[in-house]
PDB file of N, CA and C in Angstrom:
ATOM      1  N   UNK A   1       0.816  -1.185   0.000  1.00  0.00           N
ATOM      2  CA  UNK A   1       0.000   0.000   0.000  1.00  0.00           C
ATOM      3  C   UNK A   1       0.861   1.250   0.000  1.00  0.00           C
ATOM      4  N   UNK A   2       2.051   1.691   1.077  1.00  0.00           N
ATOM      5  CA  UNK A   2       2.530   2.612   0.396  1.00  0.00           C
ATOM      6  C   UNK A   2       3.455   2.320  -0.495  1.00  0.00           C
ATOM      7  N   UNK A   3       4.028   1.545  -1.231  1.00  0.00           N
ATOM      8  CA  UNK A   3       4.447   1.609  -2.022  1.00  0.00           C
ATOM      9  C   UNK A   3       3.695   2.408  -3.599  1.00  0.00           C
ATOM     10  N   UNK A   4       2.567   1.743  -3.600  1.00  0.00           N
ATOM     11  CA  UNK A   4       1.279   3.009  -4.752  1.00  0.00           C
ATOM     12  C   UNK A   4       1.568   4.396  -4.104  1.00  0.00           C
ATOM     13  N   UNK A   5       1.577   4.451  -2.734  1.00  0.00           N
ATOM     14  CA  UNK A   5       1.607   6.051  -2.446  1.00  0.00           C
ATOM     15  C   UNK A   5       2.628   6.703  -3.315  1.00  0.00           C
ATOM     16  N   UNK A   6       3.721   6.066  -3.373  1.00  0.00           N
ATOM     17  CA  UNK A   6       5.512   6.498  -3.370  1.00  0.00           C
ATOM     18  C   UNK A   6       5.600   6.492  -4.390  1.00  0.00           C
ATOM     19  N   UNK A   7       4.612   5.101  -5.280  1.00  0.00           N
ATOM     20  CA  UNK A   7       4.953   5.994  -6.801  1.00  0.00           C
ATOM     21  C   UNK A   7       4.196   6.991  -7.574  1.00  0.00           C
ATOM     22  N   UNK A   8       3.248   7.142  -6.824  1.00  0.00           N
ATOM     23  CA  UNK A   8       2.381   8.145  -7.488  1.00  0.00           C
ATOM     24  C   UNK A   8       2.883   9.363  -6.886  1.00  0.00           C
ATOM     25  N   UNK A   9       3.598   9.706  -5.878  1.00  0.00           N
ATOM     26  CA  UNK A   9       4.375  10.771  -5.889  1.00  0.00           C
ATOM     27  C   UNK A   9       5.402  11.230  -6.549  1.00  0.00           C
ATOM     28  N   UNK A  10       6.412  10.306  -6.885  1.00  0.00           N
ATOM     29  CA  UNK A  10       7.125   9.953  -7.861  1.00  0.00           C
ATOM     30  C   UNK A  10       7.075  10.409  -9.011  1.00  0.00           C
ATOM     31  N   UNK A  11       5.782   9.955  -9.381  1.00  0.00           N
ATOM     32  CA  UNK A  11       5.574  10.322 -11.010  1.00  0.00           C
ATOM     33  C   UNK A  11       4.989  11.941 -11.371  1.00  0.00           C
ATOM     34  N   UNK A  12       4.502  12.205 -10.003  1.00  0.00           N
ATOM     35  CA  UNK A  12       3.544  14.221 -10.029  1.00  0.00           C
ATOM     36  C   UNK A  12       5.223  14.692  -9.987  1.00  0.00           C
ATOM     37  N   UNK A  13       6.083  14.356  -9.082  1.00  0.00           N
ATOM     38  CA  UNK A  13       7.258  14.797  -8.705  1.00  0.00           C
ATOM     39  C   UNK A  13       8.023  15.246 -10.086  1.00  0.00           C
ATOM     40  N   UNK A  14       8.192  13.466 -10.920  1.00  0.00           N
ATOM     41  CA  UNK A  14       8.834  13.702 -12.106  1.00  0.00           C
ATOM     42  C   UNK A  14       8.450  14.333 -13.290  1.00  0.00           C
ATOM     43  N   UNK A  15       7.187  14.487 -13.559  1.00  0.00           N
ATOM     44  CA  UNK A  15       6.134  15.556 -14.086  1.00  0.00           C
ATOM     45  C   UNK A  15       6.296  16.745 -14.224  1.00  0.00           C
ATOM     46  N   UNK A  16       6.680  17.117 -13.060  1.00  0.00           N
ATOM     47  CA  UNK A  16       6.891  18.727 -12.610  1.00  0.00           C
ATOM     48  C   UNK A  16       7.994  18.904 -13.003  1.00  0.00           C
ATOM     49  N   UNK A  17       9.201  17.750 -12.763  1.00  0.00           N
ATOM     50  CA  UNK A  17      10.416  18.012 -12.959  1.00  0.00           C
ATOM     51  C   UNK A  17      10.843  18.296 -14.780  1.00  0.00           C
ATOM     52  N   UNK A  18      10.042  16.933 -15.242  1.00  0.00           N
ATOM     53  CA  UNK A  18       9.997  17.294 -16.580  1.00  0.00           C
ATOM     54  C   UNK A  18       9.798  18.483 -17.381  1.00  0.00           C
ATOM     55  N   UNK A  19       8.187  19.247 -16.744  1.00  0.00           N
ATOM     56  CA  UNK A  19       7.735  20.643 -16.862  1.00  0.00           C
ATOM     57  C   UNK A  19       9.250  21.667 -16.807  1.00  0.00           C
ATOM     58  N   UNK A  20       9.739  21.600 -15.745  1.00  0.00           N
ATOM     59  CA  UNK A  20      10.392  22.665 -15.625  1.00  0.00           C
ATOM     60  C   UNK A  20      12.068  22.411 -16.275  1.00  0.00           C
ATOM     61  N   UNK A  21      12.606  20.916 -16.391  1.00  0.00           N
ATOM     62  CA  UNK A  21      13.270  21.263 -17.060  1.00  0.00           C
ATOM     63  C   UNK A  21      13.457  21.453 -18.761  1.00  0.00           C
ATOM     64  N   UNK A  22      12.606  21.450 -19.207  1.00  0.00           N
ATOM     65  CA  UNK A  22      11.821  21.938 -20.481  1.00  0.00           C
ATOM     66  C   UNK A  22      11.737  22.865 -21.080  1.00  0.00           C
ATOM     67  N   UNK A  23      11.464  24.141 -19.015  1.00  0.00           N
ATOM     68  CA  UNK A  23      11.056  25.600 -19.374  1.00  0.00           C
ATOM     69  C   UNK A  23      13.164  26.362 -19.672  1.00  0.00           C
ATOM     70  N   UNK A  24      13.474  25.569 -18.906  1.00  0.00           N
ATOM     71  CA  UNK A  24      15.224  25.659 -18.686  1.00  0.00           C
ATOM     72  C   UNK A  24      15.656  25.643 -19.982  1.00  0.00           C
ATOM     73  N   UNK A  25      15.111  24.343 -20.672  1.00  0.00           N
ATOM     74  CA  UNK A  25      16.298  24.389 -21.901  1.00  0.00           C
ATOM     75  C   UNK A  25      15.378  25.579 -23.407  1.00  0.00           C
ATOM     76  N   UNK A  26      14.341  25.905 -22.919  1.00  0.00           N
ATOM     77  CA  UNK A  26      13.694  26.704 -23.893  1.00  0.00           C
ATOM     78  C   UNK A  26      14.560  27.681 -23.574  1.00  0.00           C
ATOM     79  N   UNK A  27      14.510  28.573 -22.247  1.00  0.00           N
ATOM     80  CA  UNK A  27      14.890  29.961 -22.146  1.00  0.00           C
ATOM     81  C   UNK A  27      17.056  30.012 -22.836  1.00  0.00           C
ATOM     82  N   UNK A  28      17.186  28.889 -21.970  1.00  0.00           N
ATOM     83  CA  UNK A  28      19.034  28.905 -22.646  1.00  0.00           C
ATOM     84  C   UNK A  28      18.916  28.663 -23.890  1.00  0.00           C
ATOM     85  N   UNK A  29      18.132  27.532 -24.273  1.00  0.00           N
ATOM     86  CA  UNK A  29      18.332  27.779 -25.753  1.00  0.00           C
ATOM     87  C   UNK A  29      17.920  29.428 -26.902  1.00  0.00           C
ATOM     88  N   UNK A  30      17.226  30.010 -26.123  1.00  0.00           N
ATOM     89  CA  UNK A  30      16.621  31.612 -26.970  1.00  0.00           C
ATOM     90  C   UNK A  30      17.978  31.825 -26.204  1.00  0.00           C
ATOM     91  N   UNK A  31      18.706  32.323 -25.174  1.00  0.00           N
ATOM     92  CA  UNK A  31      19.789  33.160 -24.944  1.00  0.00           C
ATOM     93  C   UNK A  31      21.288  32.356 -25.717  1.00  0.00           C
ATOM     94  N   UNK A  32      21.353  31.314 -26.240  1.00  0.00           N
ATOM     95  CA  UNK A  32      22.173  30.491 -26.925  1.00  0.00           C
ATOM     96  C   UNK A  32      22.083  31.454 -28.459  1.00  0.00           C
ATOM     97  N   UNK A  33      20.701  31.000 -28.539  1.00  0.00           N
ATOM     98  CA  UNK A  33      20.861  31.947 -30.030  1.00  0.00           C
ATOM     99  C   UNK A  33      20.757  33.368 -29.962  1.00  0.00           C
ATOM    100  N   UNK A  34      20.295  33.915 -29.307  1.00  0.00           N
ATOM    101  CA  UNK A  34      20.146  35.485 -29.043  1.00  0.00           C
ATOM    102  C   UNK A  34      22.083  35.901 -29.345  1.00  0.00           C
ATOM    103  N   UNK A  35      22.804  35.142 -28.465  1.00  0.00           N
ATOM    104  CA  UNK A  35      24.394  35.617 -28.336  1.00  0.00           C
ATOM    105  C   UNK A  35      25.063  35.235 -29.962  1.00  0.00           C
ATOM    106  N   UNK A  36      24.390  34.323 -30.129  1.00  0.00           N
ATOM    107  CA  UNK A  36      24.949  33.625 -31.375  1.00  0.00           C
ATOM    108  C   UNK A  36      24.785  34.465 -32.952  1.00  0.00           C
ATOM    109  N   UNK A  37      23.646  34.993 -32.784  1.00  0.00           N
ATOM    110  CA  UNK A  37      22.849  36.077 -33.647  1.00  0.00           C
ATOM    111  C   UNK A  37      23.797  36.895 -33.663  1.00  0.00           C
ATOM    112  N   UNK A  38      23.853  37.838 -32.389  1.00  0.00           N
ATOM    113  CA  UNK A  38      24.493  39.501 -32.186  1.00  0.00           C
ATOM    114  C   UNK A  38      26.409  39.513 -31.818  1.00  0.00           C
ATOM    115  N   UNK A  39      26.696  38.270 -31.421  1.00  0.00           N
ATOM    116  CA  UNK A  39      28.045  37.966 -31.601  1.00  0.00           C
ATOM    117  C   UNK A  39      29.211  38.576 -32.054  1.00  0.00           C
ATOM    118  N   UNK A  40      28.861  38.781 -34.039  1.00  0.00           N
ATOM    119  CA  UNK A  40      29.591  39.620 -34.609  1.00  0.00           C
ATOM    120  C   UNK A  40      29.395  40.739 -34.454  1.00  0.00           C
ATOM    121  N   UNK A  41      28.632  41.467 -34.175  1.00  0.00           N
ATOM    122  CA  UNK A  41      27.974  43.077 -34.324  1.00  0.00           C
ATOM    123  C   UNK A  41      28.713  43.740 -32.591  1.00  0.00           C
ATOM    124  N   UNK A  42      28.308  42.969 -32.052  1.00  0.00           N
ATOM    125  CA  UNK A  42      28.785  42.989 -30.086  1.00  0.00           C
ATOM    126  C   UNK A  42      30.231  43.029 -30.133  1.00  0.00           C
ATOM    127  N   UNK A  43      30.961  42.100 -30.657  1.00  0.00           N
ATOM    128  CA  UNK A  43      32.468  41.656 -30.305  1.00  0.00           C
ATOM    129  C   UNK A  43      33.169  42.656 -30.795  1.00  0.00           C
ATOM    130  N   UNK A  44      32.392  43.354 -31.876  1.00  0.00           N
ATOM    131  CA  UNK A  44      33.898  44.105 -33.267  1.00  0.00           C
ATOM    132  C   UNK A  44      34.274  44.531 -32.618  1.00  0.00           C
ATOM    133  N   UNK A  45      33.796  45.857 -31.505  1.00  0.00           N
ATOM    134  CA  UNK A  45      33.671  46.862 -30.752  1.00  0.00           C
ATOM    135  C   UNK A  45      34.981  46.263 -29.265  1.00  0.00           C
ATOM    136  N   UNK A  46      35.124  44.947 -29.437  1.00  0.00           N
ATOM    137  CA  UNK A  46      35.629  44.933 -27.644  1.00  0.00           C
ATOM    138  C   UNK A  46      37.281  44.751 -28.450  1.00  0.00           C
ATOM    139  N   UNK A  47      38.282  44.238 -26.792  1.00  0.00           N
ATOM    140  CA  UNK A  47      39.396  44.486 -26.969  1.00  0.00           C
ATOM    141  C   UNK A  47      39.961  42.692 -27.824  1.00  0.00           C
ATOM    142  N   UNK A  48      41.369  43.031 -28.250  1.00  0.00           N
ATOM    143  CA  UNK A  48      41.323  41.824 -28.203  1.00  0.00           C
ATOM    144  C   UNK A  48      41.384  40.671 -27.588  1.00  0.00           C
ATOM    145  N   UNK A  49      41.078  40.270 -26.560  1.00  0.00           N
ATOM    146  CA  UNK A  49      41.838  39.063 -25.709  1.00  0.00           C
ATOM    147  C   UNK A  49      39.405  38.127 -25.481  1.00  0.00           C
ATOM    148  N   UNK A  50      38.399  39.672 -26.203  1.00  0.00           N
ATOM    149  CA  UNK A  50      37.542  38.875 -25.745  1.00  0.00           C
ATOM    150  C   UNK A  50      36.994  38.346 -27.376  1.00  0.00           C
ATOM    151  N   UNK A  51      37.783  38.529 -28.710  1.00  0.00           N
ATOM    152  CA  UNK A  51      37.838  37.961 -29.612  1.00  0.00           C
ATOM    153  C   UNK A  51      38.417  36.580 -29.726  1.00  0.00           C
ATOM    154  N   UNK A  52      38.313  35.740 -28.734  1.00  0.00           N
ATOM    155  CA  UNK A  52      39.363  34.653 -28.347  1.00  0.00           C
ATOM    156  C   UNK A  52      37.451  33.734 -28.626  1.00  0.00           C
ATOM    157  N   UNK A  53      36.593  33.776 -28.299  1.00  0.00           N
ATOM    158  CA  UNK A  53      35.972  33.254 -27.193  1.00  0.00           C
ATOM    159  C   UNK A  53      34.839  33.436 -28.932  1.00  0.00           C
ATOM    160  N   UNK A  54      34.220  32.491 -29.365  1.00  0.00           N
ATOM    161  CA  UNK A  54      33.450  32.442 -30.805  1.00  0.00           C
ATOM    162  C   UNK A  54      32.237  33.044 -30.468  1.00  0.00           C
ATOM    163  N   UNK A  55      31.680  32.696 -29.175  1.00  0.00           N
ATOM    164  CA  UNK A  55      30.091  33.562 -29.120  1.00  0.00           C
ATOM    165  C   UNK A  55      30.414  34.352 -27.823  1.00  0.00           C
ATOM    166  N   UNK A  56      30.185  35.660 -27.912  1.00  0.00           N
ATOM    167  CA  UNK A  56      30.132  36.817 -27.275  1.00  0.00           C
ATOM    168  C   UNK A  56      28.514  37.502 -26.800  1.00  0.00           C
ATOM    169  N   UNK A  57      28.159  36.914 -25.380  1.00  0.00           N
ATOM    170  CA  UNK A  57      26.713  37.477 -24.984  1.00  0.00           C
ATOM    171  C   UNK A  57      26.723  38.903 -24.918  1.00  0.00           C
ATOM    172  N   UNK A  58      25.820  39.834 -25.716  1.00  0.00           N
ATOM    173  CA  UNK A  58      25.960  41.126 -25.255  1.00  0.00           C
ATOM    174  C   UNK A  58      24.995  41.073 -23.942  1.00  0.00           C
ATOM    175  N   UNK A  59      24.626  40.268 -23.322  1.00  0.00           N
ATOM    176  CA  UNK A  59      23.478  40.360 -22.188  1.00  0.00           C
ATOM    177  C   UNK A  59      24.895  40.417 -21.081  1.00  0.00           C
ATOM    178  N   UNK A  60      24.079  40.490 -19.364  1.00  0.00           N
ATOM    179  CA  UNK A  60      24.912  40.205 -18.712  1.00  0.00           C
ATOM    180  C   UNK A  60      26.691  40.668 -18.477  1.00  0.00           C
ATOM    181  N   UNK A  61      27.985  39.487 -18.000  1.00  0.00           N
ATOM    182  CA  UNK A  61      28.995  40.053 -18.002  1.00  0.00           C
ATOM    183  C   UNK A  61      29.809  38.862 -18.630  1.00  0.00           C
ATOM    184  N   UNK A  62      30.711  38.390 -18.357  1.00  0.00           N
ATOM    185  CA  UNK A  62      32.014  37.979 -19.282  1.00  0.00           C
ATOM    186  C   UNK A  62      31.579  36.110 -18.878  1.00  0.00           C
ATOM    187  N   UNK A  63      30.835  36.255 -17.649  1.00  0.00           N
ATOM    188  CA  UNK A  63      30.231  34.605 -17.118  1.00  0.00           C
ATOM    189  C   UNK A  63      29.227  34.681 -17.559  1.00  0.00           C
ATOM    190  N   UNK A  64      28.390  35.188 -18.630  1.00  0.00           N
ATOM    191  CA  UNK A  64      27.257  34.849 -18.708  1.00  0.00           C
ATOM    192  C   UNK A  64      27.323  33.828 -19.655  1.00  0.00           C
ATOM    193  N   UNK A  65      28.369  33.768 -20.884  1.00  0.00           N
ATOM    194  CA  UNK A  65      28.492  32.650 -21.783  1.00  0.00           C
ATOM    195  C   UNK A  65      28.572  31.316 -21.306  1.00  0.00           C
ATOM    196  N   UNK A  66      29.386  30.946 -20.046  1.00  0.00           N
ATOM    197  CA  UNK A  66      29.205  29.686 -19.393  1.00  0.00           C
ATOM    198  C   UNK A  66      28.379  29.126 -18.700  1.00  0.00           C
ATOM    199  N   UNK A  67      27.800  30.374 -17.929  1.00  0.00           N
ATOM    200  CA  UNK A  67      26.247  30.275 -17.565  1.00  0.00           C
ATOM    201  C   UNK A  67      25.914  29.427 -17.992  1.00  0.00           C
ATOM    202  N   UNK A  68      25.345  29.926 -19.483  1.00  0.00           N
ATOM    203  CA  UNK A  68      24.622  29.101 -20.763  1.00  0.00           C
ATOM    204  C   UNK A  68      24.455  27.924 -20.901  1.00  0.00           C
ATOM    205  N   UNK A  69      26.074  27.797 -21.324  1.00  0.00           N
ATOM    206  CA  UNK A  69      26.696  26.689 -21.996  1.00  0.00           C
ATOM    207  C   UNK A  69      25.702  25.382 -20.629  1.00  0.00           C
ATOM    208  N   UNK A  70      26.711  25.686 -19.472  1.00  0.00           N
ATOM    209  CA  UNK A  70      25.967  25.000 -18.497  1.00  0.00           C
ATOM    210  C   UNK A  70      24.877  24.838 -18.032  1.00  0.00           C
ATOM    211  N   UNK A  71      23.821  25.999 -18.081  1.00  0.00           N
ATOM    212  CA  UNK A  71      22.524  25.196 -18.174  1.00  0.00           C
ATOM    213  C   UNK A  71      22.016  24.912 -19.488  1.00  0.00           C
ATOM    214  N   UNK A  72      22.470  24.781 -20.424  1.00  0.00           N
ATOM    215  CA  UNK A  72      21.756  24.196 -21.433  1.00  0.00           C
ATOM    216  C   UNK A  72      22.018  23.029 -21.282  1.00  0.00           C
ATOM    217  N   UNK A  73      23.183  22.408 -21.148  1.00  0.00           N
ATOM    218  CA  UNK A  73      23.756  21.160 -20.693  1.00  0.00           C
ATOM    219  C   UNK A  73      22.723  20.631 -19.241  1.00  0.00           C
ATOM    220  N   UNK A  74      22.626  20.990 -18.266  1.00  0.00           N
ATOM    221  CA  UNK A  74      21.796  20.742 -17.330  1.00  0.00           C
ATOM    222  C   UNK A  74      20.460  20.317 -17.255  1.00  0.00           C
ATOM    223  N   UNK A  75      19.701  21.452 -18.435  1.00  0.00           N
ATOM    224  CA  UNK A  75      18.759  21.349 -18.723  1.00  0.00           C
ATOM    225  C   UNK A  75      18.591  19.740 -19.379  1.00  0.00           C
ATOM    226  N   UNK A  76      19.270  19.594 -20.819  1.00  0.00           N
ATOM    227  CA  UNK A  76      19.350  18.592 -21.810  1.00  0.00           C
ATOM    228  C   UNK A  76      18.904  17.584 -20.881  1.00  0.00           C
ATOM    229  N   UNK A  77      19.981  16.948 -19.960  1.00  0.00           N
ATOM    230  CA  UNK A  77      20.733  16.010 -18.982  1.00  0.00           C
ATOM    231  C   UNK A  77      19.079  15.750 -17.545  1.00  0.00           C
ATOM    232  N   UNK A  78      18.663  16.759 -17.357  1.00  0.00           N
ATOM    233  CA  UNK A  78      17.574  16.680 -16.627  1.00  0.00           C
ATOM    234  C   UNK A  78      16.263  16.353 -17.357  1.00  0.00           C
ATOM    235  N   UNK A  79      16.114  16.902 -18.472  1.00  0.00           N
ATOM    236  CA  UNK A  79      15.042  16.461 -19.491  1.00  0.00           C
ATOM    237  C   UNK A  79      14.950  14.698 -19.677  1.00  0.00           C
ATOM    238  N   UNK A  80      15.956  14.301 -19.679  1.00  0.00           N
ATOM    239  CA  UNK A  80      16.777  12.982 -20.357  1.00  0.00           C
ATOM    240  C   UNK A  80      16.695  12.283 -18.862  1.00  0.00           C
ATOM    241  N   UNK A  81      16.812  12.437 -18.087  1.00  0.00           N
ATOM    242  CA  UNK A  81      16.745  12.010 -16.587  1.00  0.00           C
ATOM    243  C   UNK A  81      15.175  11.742 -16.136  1.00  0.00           C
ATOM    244  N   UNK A  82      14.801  12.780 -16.537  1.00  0.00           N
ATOM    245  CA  UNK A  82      13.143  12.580 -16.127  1.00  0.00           C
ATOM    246  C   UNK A  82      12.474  11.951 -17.149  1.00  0.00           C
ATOM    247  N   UNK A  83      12.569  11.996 -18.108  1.00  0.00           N
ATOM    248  CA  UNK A  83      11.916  10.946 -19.021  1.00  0.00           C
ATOM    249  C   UNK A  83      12.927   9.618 -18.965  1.00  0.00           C
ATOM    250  N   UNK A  84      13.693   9.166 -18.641  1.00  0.00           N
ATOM    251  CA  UNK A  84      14.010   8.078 -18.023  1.00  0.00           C
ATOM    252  C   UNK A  84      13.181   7.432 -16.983  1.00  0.00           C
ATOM    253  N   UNK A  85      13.345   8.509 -16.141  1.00  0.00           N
ATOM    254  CA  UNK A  85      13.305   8.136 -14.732  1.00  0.00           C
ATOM    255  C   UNK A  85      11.860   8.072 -14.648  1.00  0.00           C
ATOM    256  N   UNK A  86      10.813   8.729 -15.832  1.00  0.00           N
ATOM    257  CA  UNK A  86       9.460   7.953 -16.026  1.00  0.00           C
ATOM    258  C   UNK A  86       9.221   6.787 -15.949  1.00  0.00           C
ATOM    259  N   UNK A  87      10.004   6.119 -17.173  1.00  0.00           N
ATOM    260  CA  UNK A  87      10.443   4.923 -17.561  1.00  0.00           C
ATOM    261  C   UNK A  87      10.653   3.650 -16.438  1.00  0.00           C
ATOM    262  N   UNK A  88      11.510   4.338 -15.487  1.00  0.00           N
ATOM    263  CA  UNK A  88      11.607   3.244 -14.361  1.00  0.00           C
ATOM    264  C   UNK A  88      10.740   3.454 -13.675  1.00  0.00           C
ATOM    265  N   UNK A  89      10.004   4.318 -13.447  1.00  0.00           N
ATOM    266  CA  UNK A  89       8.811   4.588 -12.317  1.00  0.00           C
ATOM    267  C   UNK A  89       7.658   3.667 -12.861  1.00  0.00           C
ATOM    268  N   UNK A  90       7.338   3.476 -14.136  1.00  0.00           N
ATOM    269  CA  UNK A  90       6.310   2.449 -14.598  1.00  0.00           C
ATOM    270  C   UNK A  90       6.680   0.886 -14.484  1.00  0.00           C
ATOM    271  N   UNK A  91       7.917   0.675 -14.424  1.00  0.00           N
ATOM    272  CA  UNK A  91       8.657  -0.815 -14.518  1.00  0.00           C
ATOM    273  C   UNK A  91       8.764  -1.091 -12.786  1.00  0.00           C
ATOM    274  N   UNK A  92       9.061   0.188 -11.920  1.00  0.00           N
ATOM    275  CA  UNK A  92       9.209  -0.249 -10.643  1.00  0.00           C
ATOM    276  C   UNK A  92       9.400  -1.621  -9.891  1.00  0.00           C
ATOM    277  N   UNK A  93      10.963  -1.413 -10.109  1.00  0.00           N
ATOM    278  CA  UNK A  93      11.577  -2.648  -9.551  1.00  0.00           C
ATOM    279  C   UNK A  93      12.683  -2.152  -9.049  1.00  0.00           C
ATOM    280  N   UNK A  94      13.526  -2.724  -8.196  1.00  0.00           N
ATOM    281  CA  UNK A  94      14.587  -2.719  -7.758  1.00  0.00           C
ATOM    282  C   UNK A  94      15.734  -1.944  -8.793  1.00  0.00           C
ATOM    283  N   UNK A  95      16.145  -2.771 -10.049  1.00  0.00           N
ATOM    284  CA  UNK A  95      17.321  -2.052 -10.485  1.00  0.00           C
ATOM    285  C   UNK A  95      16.911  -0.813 -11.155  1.00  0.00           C
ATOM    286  N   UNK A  96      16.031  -0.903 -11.574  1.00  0.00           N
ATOM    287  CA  UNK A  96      15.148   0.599 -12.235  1.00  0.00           C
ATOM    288  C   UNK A  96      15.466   1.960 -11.407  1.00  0.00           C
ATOM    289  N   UNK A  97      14.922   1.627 -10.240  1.00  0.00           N
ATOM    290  CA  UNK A  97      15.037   2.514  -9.588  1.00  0.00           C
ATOM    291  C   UNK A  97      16.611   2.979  -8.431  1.00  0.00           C
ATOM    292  N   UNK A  98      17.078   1.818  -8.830  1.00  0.00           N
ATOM    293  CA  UNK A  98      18.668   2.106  -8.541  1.00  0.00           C
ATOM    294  C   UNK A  98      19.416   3.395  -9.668  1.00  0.00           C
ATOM    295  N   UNK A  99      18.946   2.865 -11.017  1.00  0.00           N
ATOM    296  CA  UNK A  99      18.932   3.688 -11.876  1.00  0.00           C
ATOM    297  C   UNK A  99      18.466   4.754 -12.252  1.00  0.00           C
ATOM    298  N   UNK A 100      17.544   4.777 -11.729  1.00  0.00           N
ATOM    299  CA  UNK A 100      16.883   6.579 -11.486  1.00  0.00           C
ATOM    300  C   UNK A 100      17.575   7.342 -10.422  1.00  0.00           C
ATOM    301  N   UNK A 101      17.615   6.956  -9.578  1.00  0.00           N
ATOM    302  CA  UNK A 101      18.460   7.939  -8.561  1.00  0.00           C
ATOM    303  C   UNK A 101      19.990   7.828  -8.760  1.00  0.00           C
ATOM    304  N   UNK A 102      20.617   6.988  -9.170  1.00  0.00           N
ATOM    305  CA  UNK A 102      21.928   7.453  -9.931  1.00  0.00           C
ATOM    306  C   UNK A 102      21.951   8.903 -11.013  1.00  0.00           C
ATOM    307  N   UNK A 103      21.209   8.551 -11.824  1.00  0.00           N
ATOM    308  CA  UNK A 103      20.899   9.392 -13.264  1.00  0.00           C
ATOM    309  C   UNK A 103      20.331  10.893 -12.331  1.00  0.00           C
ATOM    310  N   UNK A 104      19.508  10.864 -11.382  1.00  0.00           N
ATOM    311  CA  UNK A 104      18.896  11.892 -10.754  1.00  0.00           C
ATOM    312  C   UNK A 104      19.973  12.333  -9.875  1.00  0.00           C
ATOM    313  N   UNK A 105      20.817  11.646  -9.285  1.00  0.00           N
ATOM    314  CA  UNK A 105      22.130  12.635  -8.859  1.00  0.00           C
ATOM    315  C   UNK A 105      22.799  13.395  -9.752  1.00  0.00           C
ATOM    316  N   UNK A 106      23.402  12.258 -10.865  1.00  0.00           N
ATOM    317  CA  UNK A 106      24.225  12.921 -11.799  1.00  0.00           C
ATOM    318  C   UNK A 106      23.373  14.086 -12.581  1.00  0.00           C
ATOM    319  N   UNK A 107      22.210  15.169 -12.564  1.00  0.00           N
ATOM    320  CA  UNK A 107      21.305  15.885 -12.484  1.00  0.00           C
ATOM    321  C   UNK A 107      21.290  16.539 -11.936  1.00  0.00           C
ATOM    322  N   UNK A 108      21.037  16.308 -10.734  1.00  0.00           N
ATOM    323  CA  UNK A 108      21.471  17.485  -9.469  1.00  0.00           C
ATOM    324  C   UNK A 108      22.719  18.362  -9.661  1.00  0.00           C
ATOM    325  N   UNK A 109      23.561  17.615  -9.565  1.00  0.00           N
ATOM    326  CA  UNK A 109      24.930  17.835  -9.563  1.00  0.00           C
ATOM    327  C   UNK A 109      25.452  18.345 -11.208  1.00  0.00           C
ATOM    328  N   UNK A 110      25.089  18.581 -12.165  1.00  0.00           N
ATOM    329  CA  UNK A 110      24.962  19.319 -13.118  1.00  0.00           C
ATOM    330  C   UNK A 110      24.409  20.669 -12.875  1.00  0.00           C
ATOM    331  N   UNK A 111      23.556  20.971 -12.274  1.00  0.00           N
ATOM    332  CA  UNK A 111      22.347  21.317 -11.529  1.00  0.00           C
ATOM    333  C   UNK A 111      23.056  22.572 -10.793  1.00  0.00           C
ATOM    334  N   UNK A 112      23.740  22.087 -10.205  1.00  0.00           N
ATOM    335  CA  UNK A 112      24.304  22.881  -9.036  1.00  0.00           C
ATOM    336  C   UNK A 112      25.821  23.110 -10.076  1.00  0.00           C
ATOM    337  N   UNK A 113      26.195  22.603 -10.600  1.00  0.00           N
ATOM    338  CA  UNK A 113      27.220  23.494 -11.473  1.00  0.00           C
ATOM    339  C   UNK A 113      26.786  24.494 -12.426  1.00  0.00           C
ATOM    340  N   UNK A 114      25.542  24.723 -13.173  1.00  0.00           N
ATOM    341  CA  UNK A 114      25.230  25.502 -13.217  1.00  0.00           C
ATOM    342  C   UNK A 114      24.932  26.626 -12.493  1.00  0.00           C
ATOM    343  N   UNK A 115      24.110  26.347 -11.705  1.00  0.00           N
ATOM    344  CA  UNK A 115      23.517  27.217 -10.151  1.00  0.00           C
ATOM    345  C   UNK A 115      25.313  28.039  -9.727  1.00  0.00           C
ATOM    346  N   UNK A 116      25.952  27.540  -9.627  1.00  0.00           N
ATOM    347  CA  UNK A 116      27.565  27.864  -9.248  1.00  0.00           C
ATOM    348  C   UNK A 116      28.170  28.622 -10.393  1.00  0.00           C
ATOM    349  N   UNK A 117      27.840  28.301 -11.526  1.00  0.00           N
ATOM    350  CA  UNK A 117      28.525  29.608 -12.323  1.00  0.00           C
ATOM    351  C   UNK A 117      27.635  30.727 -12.494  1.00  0.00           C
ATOM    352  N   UNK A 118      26.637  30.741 -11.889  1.00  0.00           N
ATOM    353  CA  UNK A 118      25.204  31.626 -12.017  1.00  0.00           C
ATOM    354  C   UNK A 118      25.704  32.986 -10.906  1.00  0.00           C
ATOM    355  N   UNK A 119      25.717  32.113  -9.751  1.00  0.00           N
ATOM    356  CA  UNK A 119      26.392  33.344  -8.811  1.00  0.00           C
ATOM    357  C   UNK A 119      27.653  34.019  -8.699  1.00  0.00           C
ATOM    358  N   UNK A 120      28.792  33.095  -9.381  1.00  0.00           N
ATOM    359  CA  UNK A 120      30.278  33.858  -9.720  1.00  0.00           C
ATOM    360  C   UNK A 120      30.287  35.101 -10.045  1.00  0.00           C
TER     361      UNK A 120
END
């Protein structure tokens, strides 16, 4: 009996998670191309040492490009995690779900490397 509880939390849980990392890789992906667009027009203007670096965000400061890079990566990696980790939530068994919370760390912890170049 709770075991039905645990997975039906599980699955609203991974739902949501899905939802939002979705909304993640939409917004990095528009600021991916937004930098990618204005790049040449932004860069002519700077010194040389930030002509090193192929996409130049005019948003933000000199971390906002890794920002990016990293949550788009985060995002991807969490998208891919939760629709997995659907996957084992319907099969619910033992190694399944060994495998979801592996995959859901390695997530987190993407997660928080983003989150970490966010506040630098």
């Amino acid at each position: 009996m709770a075991s039905g509880g645990s997975k039906s939390v599980a699955l609203v849980l991974l739902t949501l998670n899905l939802v939002l990392y979705f909304i993640v890789i939409v917004i990095a992906s528009w600021a991916m191309n937004h930098g990618i667009q204005r790049s040449g027009e932004a860069a002519s203007v700077l010194t040389t040492p930030a002509h090193i670096f192929p996409i130049y965000f005019p948003m933000g400061n000199m971390t906002t490009g890794f920002f990016i890079i990293f949550t788009l990566i985060a995002g991807v990696v969490g998208f891919t995690t939760s629709v997995t980790g659907l996957n084992n939530i319907f099969q619910w068994n033992a190694p399944n779900l060994n495998a979801a919370a592996m995959s859901s760390l390695t997530t987190w912890a993407l997660t928080l490397l983003a989150m970490g170049s966010a506040t630098s």
